[in-house]
Each structure stands twice: as C-alpha cells, then as structure tokens.
PDB file of N, CA and C in Angstrom:
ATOM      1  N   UNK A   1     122.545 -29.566  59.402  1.00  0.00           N
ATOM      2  CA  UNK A   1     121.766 -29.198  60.561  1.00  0.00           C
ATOM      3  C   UNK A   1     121.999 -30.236  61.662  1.00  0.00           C
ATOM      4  N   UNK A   2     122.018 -30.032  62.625  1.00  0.00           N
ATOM      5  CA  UNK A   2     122.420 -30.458  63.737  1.00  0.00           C
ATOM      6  C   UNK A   2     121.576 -30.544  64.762  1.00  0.00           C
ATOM      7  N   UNK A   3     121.047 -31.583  65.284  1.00  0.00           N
ATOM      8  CA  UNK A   3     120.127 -32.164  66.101  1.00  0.00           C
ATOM      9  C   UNK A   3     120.027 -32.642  67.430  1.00  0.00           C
ATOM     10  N   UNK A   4     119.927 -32.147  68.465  1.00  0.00           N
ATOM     11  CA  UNK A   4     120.134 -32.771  69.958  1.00  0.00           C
ATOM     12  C   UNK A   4     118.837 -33.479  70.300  1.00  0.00           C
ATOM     13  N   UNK A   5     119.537 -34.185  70.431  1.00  0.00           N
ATOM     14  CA  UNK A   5     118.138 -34.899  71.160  1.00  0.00           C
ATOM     15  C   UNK A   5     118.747 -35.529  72.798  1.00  0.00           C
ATOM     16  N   UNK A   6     117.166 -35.539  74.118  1.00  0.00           N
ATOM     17  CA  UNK A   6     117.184 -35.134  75.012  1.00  0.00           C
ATOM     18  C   UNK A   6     116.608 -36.412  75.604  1.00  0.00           C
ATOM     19  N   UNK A   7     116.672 -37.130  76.644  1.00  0.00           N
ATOM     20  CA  UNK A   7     116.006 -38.185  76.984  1.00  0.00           C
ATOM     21  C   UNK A   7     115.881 -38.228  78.392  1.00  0.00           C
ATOM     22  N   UNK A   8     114.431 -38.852  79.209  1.00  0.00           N
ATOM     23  CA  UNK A   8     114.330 -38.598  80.402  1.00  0.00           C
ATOM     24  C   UNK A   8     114.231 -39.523  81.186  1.00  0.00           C
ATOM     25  N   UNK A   9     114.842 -39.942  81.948  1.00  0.00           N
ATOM     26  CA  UNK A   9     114.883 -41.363  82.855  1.00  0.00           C
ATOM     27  C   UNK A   9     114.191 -41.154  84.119  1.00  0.00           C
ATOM     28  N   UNK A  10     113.450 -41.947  84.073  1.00  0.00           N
ATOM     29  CA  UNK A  10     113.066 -41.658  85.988  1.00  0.00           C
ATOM     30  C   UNK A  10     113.208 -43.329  86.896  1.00  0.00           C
ATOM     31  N   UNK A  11     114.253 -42.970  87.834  1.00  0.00           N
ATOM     32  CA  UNK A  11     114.259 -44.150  88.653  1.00  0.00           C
ATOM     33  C   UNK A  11     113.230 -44.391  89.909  1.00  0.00           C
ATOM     34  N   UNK A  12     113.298 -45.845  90.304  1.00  0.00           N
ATOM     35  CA  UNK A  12     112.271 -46.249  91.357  1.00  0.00           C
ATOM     36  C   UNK A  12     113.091 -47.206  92.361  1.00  0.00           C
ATOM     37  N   UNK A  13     114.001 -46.342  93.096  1.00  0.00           N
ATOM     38  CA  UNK A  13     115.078 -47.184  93.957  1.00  0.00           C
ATOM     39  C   UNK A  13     114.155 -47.789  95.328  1.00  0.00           C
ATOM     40  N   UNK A  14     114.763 -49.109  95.748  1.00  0.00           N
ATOM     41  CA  UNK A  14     114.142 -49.999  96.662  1.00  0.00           C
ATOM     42  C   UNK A  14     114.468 -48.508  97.907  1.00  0.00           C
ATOM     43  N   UNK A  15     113.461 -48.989  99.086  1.00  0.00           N
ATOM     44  CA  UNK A  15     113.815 -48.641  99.839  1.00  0.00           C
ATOM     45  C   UNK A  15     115.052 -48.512 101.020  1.00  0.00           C
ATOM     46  N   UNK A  16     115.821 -49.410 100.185  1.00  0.00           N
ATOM     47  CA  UNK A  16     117.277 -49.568 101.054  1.00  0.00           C
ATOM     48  C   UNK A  16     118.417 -48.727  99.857  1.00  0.00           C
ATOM     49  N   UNK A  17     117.735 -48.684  98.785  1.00  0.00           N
ATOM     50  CA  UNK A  17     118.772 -47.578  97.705  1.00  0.00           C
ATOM     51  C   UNK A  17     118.319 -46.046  97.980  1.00  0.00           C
ATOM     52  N   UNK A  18     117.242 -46.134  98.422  1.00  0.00           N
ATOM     53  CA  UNK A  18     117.030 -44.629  98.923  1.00  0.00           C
ATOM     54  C   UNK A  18     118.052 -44.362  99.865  1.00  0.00           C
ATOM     55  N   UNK A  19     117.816 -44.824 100.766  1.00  0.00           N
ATOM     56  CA  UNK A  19     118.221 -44.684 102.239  1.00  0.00           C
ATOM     57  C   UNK A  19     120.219 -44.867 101.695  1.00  0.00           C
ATOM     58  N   UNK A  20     120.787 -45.361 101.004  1.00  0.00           N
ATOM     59  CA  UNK A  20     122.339 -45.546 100.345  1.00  0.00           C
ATOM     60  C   UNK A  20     122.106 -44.334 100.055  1.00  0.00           C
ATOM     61  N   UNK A  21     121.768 -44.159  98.846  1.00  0.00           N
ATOM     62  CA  UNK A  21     121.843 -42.634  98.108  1.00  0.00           C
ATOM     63  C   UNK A  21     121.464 -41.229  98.966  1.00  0.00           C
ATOM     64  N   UNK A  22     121.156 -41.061 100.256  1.00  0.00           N
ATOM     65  CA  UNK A  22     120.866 -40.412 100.998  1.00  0.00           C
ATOM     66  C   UNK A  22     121.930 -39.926 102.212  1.00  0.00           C
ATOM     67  N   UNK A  23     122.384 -41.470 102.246  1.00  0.00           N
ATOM     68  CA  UNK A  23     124.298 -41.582 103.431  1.00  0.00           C
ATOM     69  C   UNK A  23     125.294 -40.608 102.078  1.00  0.00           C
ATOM     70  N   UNK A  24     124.828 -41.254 101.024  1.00  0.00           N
ATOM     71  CA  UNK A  24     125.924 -40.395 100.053  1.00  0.00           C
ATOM     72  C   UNK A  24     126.032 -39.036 100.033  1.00  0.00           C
ATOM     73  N   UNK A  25     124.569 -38.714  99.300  1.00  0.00           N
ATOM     74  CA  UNK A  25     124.992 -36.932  99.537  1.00  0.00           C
ATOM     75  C   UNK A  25     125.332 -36.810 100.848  1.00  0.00           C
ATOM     76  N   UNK A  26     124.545 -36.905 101.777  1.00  0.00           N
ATOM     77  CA  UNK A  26     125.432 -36.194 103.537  1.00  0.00           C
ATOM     78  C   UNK A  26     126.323 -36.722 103.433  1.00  0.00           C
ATOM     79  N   UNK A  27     126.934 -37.801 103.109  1.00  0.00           N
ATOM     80  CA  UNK A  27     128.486 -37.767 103.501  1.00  0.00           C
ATOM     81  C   UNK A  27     129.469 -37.088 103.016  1.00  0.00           C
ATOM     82  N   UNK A  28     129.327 -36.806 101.810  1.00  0.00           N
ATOM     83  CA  UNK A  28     129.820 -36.266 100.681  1.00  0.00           C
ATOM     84  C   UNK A  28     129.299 -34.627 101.113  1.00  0.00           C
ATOM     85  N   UNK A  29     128.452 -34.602 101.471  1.00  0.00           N
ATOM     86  CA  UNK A  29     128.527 -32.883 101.969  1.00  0.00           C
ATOM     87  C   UNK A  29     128.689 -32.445 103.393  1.00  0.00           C
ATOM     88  N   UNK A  30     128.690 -33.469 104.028  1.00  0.00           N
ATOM     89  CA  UNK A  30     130.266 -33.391 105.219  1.00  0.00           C
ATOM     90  C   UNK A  30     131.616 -33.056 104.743  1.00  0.00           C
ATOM     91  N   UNK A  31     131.993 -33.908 104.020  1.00  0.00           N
ATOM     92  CA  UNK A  31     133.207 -33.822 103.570  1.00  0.00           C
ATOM     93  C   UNK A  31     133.486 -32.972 103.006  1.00  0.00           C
ATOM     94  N   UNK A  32     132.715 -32.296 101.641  1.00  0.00           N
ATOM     95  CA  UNK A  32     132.974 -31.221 101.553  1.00  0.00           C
ATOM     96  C   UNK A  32     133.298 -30.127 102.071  1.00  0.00           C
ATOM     97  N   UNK A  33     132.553 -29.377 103.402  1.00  0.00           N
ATOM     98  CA  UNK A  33     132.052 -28.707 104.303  1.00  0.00           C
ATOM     99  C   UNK A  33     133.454 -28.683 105.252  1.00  0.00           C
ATOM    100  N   UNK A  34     133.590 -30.161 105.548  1.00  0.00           N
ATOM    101  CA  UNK A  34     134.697 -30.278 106.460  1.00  0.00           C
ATOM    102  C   UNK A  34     135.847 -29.922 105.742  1.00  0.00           C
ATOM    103  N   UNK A  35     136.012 -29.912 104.778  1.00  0.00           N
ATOM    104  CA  UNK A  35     137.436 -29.306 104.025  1.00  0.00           C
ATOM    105  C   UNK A  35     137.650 -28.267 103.590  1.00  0.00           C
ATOM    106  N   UNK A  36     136.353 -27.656 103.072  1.00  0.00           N
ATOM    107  CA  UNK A  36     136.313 -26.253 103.021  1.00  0.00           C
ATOM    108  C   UNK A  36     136.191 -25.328 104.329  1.00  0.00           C
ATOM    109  N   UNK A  37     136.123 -25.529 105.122  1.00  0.00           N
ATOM    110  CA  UNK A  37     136.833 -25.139 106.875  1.00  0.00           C
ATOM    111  C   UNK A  37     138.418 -25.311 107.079  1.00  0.00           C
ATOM    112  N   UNK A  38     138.443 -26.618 106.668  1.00  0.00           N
ATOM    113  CA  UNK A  38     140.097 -26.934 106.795  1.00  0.00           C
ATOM    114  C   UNK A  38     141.176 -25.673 105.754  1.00  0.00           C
ATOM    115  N   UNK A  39     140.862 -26.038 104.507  1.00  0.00           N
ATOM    116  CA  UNK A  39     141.162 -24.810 103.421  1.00  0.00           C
ATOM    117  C   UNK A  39     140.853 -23.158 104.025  1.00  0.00           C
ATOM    118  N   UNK A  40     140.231 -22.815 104.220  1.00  0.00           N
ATOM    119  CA  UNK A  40     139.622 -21.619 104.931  1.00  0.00           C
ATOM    120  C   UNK A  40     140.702 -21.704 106.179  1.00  0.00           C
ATOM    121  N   UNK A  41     140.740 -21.972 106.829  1.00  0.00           N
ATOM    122  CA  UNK A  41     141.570 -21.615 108.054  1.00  0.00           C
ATOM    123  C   UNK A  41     142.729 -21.912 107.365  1.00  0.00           C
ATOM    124  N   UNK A  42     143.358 -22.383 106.630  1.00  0.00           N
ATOM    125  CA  UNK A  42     144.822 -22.584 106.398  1.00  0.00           C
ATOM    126  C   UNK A  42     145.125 -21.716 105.707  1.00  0.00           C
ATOM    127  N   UNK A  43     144.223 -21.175 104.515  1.00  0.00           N
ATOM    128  CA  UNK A  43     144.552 -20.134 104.120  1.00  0.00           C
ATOM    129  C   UNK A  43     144.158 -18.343 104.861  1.00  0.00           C
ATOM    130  N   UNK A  44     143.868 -18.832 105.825  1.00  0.00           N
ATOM    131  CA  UNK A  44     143.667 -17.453 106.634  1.00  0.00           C
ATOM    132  C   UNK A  44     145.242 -17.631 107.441  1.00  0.00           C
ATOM    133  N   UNK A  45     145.593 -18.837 107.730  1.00  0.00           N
ATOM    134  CA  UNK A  45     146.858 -18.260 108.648  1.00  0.00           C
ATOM    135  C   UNK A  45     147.939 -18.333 107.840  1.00  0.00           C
ATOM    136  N   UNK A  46     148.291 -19.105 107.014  1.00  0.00           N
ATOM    137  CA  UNK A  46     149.371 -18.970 105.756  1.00  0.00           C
ATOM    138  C   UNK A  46     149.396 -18.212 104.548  1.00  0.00           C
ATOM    139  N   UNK A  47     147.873 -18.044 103.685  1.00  0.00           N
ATOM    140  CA  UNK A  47     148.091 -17.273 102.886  1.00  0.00           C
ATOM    141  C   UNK A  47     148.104 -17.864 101.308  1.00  0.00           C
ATOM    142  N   UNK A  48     148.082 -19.716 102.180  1.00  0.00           N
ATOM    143  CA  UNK A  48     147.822 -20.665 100.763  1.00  0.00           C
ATOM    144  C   UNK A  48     147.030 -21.413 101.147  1.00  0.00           C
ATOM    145  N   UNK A  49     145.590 -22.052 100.139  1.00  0.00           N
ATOM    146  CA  UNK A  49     145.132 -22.944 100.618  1.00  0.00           C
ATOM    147  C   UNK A  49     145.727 -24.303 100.507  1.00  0.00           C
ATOM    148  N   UNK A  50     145.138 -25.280 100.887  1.00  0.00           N
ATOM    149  CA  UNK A  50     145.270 -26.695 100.828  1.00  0.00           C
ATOM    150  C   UNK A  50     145.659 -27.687  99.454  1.00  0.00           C
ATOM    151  N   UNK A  51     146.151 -28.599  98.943  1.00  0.00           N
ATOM    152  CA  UNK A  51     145.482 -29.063  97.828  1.00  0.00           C
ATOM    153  C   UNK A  51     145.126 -29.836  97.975  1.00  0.00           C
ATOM    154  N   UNK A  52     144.645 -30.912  96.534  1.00  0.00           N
ATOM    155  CA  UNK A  52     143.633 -31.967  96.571  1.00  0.00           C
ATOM    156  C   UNK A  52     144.084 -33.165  97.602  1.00  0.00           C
ATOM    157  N   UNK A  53     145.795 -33.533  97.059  1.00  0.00           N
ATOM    158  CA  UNK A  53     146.285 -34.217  97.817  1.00  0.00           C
ATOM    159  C   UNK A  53     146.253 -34.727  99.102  1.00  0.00           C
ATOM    160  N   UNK A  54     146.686 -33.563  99.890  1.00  0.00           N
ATOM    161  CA  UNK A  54     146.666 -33.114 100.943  1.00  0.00           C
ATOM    162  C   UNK A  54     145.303 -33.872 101.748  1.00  0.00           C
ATOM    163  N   UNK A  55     144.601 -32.961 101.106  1.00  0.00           N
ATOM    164  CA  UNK A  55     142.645 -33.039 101.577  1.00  0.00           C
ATOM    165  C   UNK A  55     142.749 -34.768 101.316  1.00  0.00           C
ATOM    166  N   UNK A  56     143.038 -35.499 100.477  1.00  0.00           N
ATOM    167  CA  UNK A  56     142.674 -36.628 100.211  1.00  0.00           C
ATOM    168  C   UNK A  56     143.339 -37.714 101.347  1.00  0.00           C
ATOM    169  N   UNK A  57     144.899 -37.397 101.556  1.00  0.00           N
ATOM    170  CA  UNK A  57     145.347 -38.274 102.395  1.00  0.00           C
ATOM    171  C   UNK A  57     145.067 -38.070 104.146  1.00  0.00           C
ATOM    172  N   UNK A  58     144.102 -36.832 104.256  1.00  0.00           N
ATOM    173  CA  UNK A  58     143.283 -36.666 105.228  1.00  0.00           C
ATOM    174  C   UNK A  58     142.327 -37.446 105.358  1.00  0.00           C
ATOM    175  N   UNK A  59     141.467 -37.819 104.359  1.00  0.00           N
ATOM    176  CA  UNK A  59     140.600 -38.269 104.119  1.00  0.00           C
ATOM    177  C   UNK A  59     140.359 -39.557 104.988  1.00  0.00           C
ATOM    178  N   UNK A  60     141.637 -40.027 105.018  1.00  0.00           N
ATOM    179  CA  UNK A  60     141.375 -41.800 105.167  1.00  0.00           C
ATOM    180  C   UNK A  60     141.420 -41.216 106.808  1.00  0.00           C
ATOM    181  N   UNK A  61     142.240 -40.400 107.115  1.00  0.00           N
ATOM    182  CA  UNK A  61     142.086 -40.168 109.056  1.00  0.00           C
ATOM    183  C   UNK A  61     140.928 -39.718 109.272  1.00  0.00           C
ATOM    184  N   UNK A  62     139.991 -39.300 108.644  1.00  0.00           N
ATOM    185  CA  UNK A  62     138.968 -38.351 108.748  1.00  0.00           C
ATOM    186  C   UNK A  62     137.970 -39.748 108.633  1.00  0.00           C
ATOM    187  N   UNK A  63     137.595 -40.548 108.091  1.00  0.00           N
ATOM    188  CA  UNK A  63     137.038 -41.823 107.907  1.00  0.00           C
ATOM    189  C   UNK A  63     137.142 -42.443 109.202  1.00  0.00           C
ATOM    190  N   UNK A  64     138.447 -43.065 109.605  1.00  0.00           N
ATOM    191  CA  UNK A  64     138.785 -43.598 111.116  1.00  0.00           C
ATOM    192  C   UNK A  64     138.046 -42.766 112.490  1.00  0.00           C
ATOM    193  N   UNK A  65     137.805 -41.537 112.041  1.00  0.00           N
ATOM    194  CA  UNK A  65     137.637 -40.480 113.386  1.00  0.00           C
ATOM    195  C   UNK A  65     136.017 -40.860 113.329  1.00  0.00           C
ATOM    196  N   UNK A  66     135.663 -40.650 111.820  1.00  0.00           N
ATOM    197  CA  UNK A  66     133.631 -40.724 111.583  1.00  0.00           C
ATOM    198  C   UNK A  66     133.929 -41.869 110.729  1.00  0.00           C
ATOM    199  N   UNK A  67     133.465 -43.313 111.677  1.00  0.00           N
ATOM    200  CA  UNK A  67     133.265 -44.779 111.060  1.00  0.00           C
ATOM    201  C   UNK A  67     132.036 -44.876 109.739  1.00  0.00           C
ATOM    202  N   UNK A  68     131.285 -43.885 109.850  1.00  0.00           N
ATOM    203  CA  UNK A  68     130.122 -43.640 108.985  1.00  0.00           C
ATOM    204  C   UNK A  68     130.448 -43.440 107.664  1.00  0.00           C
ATOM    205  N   UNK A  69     131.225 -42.901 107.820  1.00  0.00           N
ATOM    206  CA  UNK A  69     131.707 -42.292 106.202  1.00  0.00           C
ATOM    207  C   UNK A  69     132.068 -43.960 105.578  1.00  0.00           C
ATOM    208  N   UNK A  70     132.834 -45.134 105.900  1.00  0.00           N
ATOM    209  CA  UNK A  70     132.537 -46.040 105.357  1.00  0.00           C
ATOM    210  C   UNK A  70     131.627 -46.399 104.528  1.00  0.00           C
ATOM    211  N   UNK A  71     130.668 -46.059 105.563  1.00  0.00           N
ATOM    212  CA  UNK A  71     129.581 -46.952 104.452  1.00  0.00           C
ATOM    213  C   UNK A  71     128.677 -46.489 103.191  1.00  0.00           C
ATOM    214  N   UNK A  72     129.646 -45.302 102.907  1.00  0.00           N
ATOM    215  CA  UNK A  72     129.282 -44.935 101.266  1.00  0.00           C
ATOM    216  C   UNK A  72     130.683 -45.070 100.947  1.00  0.00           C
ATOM    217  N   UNK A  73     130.364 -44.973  98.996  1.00  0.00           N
ATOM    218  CA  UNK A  73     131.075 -45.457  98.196  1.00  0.00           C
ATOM    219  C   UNK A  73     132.518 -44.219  98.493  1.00  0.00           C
ATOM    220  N   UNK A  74     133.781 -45.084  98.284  1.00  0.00           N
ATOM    221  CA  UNK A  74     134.661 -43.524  98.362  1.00  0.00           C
ATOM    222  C   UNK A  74     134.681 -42.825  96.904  1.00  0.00           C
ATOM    223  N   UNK A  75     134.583 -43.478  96.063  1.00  0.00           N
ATOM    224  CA  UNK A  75     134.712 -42.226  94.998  1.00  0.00           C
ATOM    225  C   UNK A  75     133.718 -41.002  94.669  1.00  0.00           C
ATOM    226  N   UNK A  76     132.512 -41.307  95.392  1.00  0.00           N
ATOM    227  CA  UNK A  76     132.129 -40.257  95.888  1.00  0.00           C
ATOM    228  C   UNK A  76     132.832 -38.916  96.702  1.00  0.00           C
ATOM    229  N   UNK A  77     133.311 -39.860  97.784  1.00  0.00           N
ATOM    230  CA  UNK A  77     133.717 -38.899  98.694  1.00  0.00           C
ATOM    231  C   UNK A  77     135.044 -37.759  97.666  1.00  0.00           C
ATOM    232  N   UNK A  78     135.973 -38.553  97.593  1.00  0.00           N
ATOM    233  CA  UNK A  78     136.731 -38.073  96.642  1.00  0.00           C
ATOM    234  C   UNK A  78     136.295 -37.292  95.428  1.00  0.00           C
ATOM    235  N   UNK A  79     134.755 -37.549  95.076  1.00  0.00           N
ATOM    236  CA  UNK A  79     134.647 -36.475  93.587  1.00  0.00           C
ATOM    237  C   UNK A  79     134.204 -34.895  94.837  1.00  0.00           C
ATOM    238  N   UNK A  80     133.823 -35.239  95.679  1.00  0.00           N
ATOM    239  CA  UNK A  80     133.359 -33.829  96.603  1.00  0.00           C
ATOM    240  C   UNK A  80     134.771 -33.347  96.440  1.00  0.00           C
ATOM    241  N   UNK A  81     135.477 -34.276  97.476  1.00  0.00           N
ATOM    242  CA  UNK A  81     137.391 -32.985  97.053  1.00  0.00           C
ATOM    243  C   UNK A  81     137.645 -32.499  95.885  1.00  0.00           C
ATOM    244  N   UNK A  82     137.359 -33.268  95.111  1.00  0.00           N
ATOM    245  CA  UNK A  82     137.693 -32.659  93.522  1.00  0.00           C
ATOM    246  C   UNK A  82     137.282 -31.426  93.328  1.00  0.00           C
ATOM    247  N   UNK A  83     135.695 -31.441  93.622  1.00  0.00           N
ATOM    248  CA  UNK A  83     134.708 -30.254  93.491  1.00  0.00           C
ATOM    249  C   UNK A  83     135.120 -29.010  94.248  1.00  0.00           C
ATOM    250  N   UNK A  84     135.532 -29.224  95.119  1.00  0.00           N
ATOM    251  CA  UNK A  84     135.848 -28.536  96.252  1.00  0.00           C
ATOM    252  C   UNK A  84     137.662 -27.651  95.448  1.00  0.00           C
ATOM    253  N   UNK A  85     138.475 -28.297  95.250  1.00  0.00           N
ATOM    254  CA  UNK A  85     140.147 -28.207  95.180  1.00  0.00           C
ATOM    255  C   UNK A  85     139.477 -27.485  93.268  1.00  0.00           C
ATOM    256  N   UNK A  86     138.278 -27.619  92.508  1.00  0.00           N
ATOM    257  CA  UNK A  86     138.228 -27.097  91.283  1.00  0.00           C
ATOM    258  C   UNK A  86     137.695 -26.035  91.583  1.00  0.00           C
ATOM    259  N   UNK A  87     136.771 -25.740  92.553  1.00  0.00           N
ATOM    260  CA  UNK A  87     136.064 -24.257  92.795  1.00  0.00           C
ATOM    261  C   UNK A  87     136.848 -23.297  93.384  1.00  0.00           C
ATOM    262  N   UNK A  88     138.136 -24.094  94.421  1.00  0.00           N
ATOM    263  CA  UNK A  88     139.186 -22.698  94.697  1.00  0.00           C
ATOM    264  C   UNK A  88     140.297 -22.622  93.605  1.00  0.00           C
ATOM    265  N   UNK A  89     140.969 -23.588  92.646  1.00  0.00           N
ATOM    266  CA  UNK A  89     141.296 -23.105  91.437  1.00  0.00           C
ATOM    267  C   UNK A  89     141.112 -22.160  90.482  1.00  0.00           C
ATOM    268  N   UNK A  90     139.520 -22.121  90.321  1.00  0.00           N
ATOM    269  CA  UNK A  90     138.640 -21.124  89.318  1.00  0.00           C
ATOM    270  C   UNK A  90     138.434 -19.748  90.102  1.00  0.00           C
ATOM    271  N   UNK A  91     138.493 -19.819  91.179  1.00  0.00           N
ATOM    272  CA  UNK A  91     138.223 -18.670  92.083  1.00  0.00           C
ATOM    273  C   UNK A  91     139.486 -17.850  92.057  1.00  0.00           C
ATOM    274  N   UNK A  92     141.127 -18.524  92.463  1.00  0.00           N
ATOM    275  CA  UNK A  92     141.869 -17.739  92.425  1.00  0.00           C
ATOM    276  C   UNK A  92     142.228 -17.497  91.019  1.00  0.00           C
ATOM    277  N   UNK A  93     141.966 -18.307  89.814  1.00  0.00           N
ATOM    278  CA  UNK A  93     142.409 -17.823  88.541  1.00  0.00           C
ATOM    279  C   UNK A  93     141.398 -17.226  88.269  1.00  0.00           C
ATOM    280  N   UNK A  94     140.585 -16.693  88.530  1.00  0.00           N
ATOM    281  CA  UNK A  94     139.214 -15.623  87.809  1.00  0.00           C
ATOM    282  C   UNK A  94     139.115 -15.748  86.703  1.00  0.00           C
TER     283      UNK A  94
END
C-alpha cells in the first residue's frame, strides 16, 4: 500500500520580498505576453511560429529597451519562454 503524504508551508516575506516577488510575476507576464504577440504575428505572416531560441536571444534586447526587467531574477524570465515555446508545442502536436 502506498502512501502520499501532503505538507503545507505558509511563508511571511519582509516587506521588500513582497514587493521582489511581485516585479517577478509582472515581469515574467510581460514577457510572456510580449512573445506570445511576437509568435502570433510571425506565425500569421509566415506560417511558422518562433522558437525558444530565438525568443531568448531577444530577450537580452528586450531587457536593454525595458531597464526594469533587470531587476528580477532572469531565470524566471526565461522559465516564462519555456512556458510559452511548451504550450505552442502541445498545441500544434495535439
């Protein structure tokens, strides 16, 4: 028999880890947002979307243009492309 067991954490971030963890998601759902526009129009005029690559070595020009995005972590930013380049994968392989 086989047993899961489940455990519940609750954090109490300072008021300056709020305010971090808060630049993260919006930045990270900028970025998302902003690439899934980019993908979307490229594949409306070509017929292929984007890949991860691509989206990623954008990334760093896209940073320079919005200085903000700095100041969250990038592997964040980068797991949004991921998310993003795995949901049109699964979409065109049904």
């Amino acid at each position: 028999m086989l047993v899961h067991k489940a455990y519940k954490f609750r954090i109490y971030p300072t008021k300056e880890q709020e305010i971090l963890i808060a630049k993260t998601f919006g930045c990270a759902r900028f970025v998302f947002n902003h690439f899934l526009a980019e993908w979307e129009r490229a594949y409306r005029t070509t017929g292929k979307g984007l890949t991860y690559k691509a989206c990623s070595s954008q990334l760093t020009n896209l940073k320079k243009q919005f200085v903000w995005l700095k100041e969250v972590d990038s592997i964040a930013l980068q797991t949004s492309l991921k998310h993003l380049s795995d949901a049109y994968t699964r979409f065109f392989q049904k």
